[in-house]
C-alpha atoms as a PDB file:
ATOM      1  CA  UNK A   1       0.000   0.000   0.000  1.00  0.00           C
ATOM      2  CA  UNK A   2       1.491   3.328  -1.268  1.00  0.00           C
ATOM      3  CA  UNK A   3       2.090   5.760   1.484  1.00  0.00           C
ATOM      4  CA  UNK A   4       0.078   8.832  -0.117  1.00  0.00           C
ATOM      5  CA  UNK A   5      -2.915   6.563  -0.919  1.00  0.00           C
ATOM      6  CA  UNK A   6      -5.760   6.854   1.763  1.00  0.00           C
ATOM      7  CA  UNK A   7      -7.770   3.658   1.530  1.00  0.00           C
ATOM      8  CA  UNK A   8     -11.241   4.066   2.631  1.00  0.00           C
ATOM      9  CA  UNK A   9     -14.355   1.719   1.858  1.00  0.00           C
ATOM     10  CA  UNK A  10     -17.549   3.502  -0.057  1.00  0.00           C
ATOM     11  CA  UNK A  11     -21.251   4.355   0.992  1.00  0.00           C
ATOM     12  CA  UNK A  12     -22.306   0.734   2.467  1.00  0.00           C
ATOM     13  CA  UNK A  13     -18.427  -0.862   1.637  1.00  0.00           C
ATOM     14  CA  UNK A  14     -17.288  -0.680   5.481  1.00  0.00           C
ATOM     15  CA  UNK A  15     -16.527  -4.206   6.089  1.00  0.00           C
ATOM     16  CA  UNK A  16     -18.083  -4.654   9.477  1.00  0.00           C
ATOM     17  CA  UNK A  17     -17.417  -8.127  11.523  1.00  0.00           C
ATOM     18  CA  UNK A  18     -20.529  -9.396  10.634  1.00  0.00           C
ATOM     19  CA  UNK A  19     -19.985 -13.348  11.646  1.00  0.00           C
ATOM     20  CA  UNK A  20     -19.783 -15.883   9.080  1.00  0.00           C
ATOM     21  CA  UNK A  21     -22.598 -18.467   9.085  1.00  0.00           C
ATOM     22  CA  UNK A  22     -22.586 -21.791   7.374  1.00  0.00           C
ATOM     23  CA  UNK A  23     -25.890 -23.108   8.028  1.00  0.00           C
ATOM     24  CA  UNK A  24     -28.436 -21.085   9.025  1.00  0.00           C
ATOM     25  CA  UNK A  25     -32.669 -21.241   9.252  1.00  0.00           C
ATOM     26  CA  UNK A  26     -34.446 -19.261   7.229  1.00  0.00           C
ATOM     27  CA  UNK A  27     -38.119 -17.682   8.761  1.00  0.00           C
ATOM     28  CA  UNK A  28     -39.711 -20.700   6.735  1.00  0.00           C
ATOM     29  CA  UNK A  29     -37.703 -23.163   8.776  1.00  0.00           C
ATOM     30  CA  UNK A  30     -35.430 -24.704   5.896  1.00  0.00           C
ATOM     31  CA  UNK A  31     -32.046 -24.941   6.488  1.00  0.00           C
ATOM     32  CA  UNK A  32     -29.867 -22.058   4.210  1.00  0.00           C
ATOM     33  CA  UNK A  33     -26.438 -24.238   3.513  1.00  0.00           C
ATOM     34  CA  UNK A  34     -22.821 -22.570   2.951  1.00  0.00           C
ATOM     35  CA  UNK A  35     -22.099 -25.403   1.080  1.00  0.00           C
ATOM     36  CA  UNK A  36     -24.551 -26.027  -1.408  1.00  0.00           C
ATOM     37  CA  UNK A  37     -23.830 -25.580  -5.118  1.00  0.00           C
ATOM     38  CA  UNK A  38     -25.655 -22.441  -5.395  1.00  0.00           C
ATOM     39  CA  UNK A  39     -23.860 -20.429  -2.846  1.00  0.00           C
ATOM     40  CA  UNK A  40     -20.762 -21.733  -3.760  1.00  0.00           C
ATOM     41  CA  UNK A  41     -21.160 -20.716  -7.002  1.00  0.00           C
ATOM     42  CA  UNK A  42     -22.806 -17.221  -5.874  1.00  0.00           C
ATOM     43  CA  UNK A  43     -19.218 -16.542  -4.009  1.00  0.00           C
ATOM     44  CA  UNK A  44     -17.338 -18.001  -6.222  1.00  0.00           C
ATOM     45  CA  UNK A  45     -18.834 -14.701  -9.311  1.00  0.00           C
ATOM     46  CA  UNK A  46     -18.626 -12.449  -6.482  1.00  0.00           C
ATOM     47  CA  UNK A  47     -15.658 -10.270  -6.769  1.00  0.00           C
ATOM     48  CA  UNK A  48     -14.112  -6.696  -5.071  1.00  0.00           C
ATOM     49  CA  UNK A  49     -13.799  -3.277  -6.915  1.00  0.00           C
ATOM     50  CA  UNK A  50     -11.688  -1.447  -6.539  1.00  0.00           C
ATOM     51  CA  UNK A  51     -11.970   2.512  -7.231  1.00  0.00           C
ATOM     52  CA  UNK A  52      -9.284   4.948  -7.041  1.00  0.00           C
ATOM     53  CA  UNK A  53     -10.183   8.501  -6.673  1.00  0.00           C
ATOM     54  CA  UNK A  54      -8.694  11.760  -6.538  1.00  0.00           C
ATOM     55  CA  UNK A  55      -9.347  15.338  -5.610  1.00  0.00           C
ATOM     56  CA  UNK A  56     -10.690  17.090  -9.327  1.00  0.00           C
ATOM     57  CA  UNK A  57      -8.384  20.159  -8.221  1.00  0.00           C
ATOM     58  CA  UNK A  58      -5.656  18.280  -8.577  1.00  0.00           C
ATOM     59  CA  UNK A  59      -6.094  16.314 -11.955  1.00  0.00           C
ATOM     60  CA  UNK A  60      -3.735  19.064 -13.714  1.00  0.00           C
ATOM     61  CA  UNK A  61      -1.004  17.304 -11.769  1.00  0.00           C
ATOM     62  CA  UNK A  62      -1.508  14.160 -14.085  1.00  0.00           C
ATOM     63  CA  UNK A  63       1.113  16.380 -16.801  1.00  0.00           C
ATOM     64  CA  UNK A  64       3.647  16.215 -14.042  1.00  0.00           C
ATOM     65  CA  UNK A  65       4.834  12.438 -13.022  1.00  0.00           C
ATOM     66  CA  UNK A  66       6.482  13.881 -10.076  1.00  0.00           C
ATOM     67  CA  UNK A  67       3.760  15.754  -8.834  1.00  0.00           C
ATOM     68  CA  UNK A  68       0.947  13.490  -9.936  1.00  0.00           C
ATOM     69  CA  UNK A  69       3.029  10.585  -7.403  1.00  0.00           C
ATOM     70  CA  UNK A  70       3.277  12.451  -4.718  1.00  0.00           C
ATOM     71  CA  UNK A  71      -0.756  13.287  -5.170  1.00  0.00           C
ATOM     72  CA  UNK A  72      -3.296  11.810  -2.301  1.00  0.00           C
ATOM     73  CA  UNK A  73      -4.899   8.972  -3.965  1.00  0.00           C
ATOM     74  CA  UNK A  74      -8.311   8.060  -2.715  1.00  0.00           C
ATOM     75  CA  UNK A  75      -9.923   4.124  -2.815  1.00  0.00           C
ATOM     76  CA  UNK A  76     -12.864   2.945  -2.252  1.00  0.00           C
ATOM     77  CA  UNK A  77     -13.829  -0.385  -2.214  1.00  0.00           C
ATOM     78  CA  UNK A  78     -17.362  -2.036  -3.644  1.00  0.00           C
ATOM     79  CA  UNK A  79     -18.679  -5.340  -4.834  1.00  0.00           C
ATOM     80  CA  UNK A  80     -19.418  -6.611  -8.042  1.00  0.00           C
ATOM     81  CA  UNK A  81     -21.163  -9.841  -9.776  1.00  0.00           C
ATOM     82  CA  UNK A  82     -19.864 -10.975 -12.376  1.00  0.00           C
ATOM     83  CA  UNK A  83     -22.603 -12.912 -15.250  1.00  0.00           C
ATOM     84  CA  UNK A  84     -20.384 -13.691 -17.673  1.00  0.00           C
ATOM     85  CA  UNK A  85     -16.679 -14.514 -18.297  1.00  0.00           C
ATOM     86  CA  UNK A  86     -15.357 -10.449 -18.753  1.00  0.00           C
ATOM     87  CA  UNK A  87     -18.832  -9.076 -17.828  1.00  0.00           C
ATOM     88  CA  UNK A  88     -19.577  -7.479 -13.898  1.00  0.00           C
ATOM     89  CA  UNK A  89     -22.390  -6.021 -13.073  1.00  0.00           C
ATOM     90  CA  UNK A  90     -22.546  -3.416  -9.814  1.00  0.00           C
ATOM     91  CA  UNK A  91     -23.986  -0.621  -7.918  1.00  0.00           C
ATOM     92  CA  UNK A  92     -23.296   2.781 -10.053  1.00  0.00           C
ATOM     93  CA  UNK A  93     -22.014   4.106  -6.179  1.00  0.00           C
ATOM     94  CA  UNK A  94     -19.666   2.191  -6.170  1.00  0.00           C
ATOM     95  CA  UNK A  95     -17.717   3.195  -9.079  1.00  0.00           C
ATOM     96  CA  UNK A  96     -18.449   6.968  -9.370  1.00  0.00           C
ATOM     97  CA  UNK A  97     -16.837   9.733  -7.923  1.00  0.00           C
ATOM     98  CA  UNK A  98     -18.968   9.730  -4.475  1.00  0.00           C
ATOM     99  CA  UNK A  99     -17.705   9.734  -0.816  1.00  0.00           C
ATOM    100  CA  UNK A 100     -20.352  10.107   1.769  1.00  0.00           C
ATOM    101  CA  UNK A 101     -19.402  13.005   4.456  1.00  0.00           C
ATOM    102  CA  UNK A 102     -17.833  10.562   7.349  1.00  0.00           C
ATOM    103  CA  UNK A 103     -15.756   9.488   5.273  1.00  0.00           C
ATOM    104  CA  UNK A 104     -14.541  12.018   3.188  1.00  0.00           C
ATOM    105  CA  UNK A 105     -13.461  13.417   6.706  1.00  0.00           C
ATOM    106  CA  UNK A 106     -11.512  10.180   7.477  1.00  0.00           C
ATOM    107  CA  UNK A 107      -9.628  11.124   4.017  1.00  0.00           C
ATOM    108  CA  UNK A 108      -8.747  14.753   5.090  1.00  0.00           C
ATOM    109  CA  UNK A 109     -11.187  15.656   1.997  1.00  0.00           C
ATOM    110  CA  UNK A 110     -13.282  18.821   2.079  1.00  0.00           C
ATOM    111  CA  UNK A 111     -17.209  17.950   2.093  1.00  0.00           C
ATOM    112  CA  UNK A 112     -17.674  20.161  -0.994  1.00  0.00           C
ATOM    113  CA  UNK A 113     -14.582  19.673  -2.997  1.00  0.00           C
ATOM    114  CA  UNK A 114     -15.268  16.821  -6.382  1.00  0.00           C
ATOM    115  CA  UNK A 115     -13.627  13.612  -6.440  1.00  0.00           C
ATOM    116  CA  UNK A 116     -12.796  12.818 -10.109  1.00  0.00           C
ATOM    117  CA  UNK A 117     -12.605   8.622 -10.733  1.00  0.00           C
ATOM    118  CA  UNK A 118      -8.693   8.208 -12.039  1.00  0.00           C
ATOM    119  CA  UNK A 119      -8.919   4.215 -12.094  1.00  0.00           C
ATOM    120  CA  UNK A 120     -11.606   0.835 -11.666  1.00  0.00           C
ATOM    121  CA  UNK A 121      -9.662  -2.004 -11.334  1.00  0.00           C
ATOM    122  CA  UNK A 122     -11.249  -5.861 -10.660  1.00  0.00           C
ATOM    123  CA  UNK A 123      -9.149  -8.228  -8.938  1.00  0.00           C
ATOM    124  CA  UNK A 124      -6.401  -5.893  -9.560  1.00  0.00           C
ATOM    125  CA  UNK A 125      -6.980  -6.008 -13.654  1.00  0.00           C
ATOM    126  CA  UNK A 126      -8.377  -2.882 -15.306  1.00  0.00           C
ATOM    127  CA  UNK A 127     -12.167  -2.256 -15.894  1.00  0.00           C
ATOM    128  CA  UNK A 128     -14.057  -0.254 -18.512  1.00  0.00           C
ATOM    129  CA  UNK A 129     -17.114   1.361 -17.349  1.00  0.00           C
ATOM    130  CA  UNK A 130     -20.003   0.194 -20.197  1.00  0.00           C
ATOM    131  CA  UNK A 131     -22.903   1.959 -19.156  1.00  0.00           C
ATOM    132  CA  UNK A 132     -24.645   3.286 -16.284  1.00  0.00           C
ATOM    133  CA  UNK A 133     -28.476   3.814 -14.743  1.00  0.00           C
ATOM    134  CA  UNK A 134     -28.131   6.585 -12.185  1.00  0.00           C
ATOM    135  CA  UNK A 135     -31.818   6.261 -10.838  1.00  0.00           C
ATOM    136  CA  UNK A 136     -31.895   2.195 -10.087  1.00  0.00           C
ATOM    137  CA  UNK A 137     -27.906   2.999  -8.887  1.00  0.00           C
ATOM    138  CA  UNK A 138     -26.272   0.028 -11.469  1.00  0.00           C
ATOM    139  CA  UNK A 139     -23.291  -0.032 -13.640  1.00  0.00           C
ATOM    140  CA  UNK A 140     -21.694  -3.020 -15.702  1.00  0.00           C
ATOM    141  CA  UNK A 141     -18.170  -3.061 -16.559  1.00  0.00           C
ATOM    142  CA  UNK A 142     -16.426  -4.999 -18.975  1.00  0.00           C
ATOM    143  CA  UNK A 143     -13.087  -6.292 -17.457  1.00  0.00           C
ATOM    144  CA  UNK A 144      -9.799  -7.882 -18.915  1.00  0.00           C
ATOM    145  CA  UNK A 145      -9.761 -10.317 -16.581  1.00  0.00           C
ATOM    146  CA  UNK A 146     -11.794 -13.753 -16.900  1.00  0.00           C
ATOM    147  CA  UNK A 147     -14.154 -16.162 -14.877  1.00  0.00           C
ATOM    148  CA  UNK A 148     -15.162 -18.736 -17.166  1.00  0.00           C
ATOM    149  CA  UNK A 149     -17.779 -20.721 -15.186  1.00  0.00           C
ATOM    150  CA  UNK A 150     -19.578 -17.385 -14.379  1.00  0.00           C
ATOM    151  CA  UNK A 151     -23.073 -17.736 -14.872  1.00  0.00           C
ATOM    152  CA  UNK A 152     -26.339 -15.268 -14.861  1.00  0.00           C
ATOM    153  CA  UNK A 153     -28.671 -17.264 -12.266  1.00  0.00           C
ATOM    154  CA  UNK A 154     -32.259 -17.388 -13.491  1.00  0.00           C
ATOM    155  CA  UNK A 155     -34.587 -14.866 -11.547  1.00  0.00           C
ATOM    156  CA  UNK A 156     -37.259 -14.835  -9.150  1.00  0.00           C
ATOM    157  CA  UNK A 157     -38.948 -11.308 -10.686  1.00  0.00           C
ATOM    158  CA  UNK A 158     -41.769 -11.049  -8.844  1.00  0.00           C
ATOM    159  CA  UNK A 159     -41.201 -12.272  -5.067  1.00  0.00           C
ATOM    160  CA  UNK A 160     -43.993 -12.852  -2.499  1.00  0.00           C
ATOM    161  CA  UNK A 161     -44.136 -10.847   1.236  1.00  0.00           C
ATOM    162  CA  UNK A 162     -42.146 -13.597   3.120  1.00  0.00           C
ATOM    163  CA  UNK A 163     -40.196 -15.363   0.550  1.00  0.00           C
ATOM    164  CA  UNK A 164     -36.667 -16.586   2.537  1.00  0.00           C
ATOM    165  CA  UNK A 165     -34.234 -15.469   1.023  1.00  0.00           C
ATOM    166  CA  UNK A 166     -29.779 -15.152   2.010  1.00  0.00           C
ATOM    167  CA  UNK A 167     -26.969 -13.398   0.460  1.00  0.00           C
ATOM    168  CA  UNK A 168     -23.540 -14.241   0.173  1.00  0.00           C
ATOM    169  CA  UNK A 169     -20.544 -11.583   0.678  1.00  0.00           C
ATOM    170  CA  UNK A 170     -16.326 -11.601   1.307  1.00  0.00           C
ATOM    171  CA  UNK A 171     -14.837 -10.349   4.174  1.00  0.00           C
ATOM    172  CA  UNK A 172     -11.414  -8.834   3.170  1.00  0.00           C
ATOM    173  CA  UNK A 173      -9.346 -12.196   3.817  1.00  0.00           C
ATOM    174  CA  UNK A 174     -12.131 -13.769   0.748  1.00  0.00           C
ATOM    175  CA  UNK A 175     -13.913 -15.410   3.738  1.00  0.00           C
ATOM    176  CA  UNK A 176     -17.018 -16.112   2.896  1.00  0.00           C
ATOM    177  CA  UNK A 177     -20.236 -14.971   4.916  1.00  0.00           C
ATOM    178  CA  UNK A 178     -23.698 -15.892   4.485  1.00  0.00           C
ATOM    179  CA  UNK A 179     -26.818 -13.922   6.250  1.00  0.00           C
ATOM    180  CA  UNK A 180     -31.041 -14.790   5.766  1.00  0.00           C
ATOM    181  CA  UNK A 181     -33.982 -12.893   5.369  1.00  0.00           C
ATOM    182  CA  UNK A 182     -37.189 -12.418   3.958  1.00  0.00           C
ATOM    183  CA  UNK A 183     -38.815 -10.199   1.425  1.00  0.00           C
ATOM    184  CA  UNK A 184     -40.996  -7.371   2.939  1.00  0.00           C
ATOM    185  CA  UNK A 185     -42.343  -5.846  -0.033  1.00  0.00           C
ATOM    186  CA  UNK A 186     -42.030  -3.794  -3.114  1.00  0.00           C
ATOM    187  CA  UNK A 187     -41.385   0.599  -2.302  1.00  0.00           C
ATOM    188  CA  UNK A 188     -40.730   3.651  -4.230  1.00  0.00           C
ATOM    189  CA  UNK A 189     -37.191   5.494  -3.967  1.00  0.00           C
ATOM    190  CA  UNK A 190     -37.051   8.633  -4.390  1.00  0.00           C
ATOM    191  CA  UNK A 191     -34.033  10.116  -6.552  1.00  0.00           C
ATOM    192  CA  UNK A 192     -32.374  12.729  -7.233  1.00  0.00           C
ATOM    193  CA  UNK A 193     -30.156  12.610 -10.799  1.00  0.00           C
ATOM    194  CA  UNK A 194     -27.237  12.097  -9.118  1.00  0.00           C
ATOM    195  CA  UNK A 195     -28.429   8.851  -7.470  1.00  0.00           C
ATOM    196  CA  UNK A 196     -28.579  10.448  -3.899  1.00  0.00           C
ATOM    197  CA  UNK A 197     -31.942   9.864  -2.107  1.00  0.00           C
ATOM    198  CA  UNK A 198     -34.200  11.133   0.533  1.00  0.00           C
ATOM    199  CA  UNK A 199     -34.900   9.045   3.742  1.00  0.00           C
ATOM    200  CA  UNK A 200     -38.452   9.814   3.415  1.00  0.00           C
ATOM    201  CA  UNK A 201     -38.578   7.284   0.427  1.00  0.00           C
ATOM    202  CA  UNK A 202     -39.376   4.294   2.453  1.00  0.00           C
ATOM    203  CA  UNK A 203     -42.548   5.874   2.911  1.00  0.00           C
ATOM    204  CA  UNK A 204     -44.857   4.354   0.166  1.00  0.00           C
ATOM    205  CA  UNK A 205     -47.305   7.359   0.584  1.00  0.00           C
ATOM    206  CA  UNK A 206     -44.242   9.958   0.459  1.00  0.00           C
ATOM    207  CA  UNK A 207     -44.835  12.515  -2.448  1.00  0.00           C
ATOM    208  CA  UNK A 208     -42.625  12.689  -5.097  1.00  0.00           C
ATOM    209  CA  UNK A 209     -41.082  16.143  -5.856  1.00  0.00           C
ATOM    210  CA  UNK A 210     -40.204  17.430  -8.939  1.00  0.00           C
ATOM    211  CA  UNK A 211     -36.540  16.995  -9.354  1.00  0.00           C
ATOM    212  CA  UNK A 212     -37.060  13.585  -8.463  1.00  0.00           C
ATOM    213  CA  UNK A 213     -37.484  10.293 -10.316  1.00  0.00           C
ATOM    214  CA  UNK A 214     -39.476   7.271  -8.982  1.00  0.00           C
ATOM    215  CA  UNK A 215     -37.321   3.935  -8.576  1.00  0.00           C
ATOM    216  CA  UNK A 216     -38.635   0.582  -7.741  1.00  0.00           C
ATOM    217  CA  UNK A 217     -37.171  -1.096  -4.852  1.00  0.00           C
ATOM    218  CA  UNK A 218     -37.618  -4.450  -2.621  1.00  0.00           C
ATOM    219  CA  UNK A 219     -37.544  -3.596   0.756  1.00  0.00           C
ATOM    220  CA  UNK A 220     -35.960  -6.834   3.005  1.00  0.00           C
ATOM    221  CA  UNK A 221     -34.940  -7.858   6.373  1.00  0.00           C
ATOM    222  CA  UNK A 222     -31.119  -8.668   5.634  1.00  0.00           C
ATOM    223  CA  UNK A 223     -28.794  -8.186   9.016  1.00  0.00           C
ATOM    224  CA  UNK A 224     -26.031  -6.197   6.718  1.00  0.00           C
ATOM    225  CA  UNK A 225     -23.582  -3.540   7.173  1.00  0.00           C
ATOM    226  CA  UNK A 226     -21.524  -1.283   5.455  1.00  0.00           C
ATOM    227  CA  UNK A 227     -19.608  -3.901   2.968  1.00  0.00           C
ATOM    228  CA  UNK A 228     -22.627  -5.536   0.856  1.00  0.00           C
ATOM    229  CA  UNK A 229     -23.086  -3.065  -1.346  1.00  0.00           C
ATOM    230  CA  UNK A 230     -23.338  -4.763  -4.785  1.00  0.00           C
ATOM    231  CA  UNK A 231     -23.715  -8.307  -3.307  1.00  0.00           C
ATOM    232  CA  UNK A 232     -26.607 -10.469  -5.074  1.00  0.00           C
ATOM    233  CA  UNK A 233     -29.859 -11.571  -3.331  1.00  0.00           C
ATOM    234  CA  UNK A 234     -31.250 -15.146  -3.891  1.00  0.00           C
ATOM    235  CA  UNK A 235     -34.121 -17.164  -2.507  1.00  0.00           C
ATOM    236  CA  UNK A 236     -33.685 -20.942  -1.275  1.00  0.00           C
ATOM    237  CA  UNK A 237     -34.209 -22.189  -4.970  1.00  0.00           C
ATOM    238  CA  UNK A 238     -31.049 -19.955  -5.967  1.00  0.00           C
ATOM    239  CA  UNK A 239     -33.058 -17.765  -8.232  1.00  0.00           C
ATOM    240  CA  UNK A 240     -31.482 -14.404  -8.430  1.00  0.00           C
ATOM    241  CA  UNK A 241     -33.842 -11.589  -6.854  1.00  0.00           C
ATOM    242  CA  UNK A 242     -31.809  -8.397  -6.280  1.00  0.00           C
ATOM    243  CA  UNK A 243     -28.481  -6.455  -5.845  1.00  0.00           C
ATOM    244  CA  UNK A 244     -28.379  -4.958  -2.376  1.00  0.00           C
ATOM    245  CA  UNK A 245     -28.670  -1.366  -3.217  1.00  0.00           C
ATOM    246  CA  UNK A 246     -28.841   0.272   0.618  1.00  0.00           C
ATOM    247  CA  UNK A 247     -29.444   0.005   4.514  1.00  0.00           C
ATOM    248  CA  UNK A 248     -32.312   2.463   5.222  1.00  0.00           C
ATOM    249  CA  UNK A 249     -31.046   3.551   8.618  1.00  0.00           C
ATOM    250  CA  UNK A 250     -34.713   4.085  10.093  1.00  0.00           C
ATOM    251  CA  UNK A 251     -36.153   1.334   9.240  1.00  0.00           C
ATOM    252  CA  UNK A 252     -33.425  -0.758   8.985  1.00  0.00           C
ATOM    253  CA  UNK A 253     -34.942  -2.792   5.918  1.00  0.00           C
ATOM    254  CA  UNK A 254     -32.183  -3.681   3.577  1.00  0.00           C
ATOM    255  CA  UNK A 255     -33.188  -2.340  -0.064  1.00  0.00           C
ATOM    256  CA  UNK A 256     -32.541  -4.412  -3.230  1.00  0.00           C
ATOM    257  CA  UNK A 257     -32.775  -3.277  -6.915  1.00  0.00           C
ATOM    258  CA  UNK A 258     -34.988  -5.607  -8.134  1.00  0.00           C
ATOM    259  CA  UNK A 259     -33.707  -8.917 -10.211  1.00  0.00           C
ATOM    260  CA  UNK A 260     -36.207  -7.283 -13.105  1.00  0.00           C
ATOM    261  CA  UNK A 261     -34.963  -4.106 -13.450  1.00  0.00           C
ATOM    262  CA  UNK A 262     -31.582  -5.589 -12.980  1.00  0.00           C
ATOM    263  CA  UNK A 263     -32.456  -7.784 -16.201  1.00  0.00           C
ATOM    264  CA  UNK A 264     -33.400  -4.684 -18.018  1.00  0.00           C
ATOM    265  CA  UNK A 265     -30.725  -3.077 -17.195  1.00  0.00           C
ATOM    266  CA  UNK A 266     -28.286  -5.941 -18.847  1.00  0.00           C
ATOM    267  CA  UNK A 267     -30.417  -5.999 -22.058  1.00  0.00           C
ATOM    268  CA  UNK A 268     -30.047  -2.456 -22.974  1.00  0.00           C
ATOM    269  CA  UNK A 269     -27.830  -0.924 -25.231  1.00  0.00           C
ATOM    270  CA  UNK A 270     -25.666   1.767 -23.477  1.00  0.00           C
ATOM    271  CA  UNK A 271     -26.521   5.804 -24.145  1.00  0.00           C
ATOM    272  CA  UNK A 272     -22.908   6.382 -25.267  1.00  0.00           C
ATOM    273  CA  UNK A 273     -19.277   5.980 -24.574  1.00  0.00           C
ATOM    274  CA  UNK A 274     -18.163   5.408 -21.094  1.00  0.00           C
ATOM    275  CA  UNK A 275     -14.598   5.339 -19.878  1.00  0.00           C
ATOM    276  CA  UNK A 276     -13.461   4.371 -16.676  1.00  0.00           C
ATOM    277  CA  UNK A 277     -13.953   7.422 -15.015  1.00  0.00           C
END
């Protein structure tokens, strides 16, 4: 680790001692297995991002080596899954230019000064951004390096109140951990275009305002933390029903993009040329 490079973890990317659990119950009473093919394989397409950021003032710096080494370099840390061999799909948080306030503080970075994305890399190889969706908060990259027996999981895209369901995420030694839940029910987020949202929004009768957009969400009781951001939701059948989007502090519900508009997502064509930052 480079001296000058503050390493910090992203909105929801704290890895927080959560314990690791290899067989669990679920609220229907069936036993949720570590070991089963399915959540071997889930872990196994599960994979770190890592983003390096840096203060926008500073990007002039990039026409001096010297000066651009010596230059605080910011990283954040996300998940991503991947559903095919070069192909990862993610939260659009994790690999834009976003620091929430605490930690921007932890990195000696002003609250109001832009961070400008310099670098995505996955498992340490390089990553293209392909397109974006601000409002449902996804992003797929295509990256150099390979998983061959990566696999998209078919979906569960319209969930029942009380469906069991676990998800599988990596501590930073790759140690797996498994938590269980169940489905709540379908909300409305409210967004602004940059992706942030209000609190209100778990609030199904909470009025839209008008620099807002609507985004569906699955609202779930999932004991996670800061660190399963981008981590993939699946019932006890392994069908694939959400990417853990955010921990709504007041309620604490757990909310999930759900595994339809995630599908919709993957089948459209992106708006126009993305880099990596």
């Amino acid at each position: 680790m480079k001296r000058n490079t503050a390493r910090l973890i992203c909105l929801f990317m704290v890895f927080c001692g959560l314990s690791t659990v290899s067989n669990a119950k679920d609220p229907s009473g069936k036993k949720i297995n570590g070991r089963t093919p399915e959540v071997k394989q889930a872990a196994y397409q599960l994979v770190k991002i890592e983003v390096t950021l840096v203060e926008s003032k500073y990007l002039n710096r990039k026409d001096n080596w010297v000066k651009w080494l010596f230059t605080k370099k910011i990283t954040k840390v996300g998940n991503g899954y991947y559903v095919g061999p070069n192909r990862v799909i993610t939260n659009n948080h994790v690999i834009n230019g976003t620091l929430p306030k605490d930690l921007r503080r932890l990195a000696g970075v002003d609250d109001e000064d832009p961070l400008t994305v310099v670098g995505i890399r996955v498992l340490w190889r390089k990553a293209e951004v392909i397109k974006r969706d601000t409002e449902n908060d996804l992003a797929e990259l295509r990256v150099t390096s390979k998983r061959s027996r990566s696999v998209l999981p078919p979906a569960n895209a319209d969930p029942d109140k009380g469906v069991a369901l676990y998800s599988v995420n990596k501590d930073e030694a790759e140690k797996k951990e498994l938590v269980k839940g169940e489905i709540i029910g379908p909300y409305k987020l409210a967004v602004f275009k940059d992706g942030s949202y209000e609190p209100t929004d778990i609030n199904p009768t909470y009025r839209l305002p008008q620099n807002m957009a609507a985004a569906d969400v699955i609202g779930a009781k999932l004991k996670i933390a800061r660190g399963w951001s981008g981590c993939w939701v699946f019932d006890n059948d392994g069908k694939f029903l959400g990417i853990v989007r955010a921990l709504h502090e007041p309620s604490s519900l757990t909310l999930l993009i759900p595994a339809r508009t995630v599908t919709e997502f993957m089948q459209s064509q992106p708006s126009g040329a993305l880099s990596s930052q």
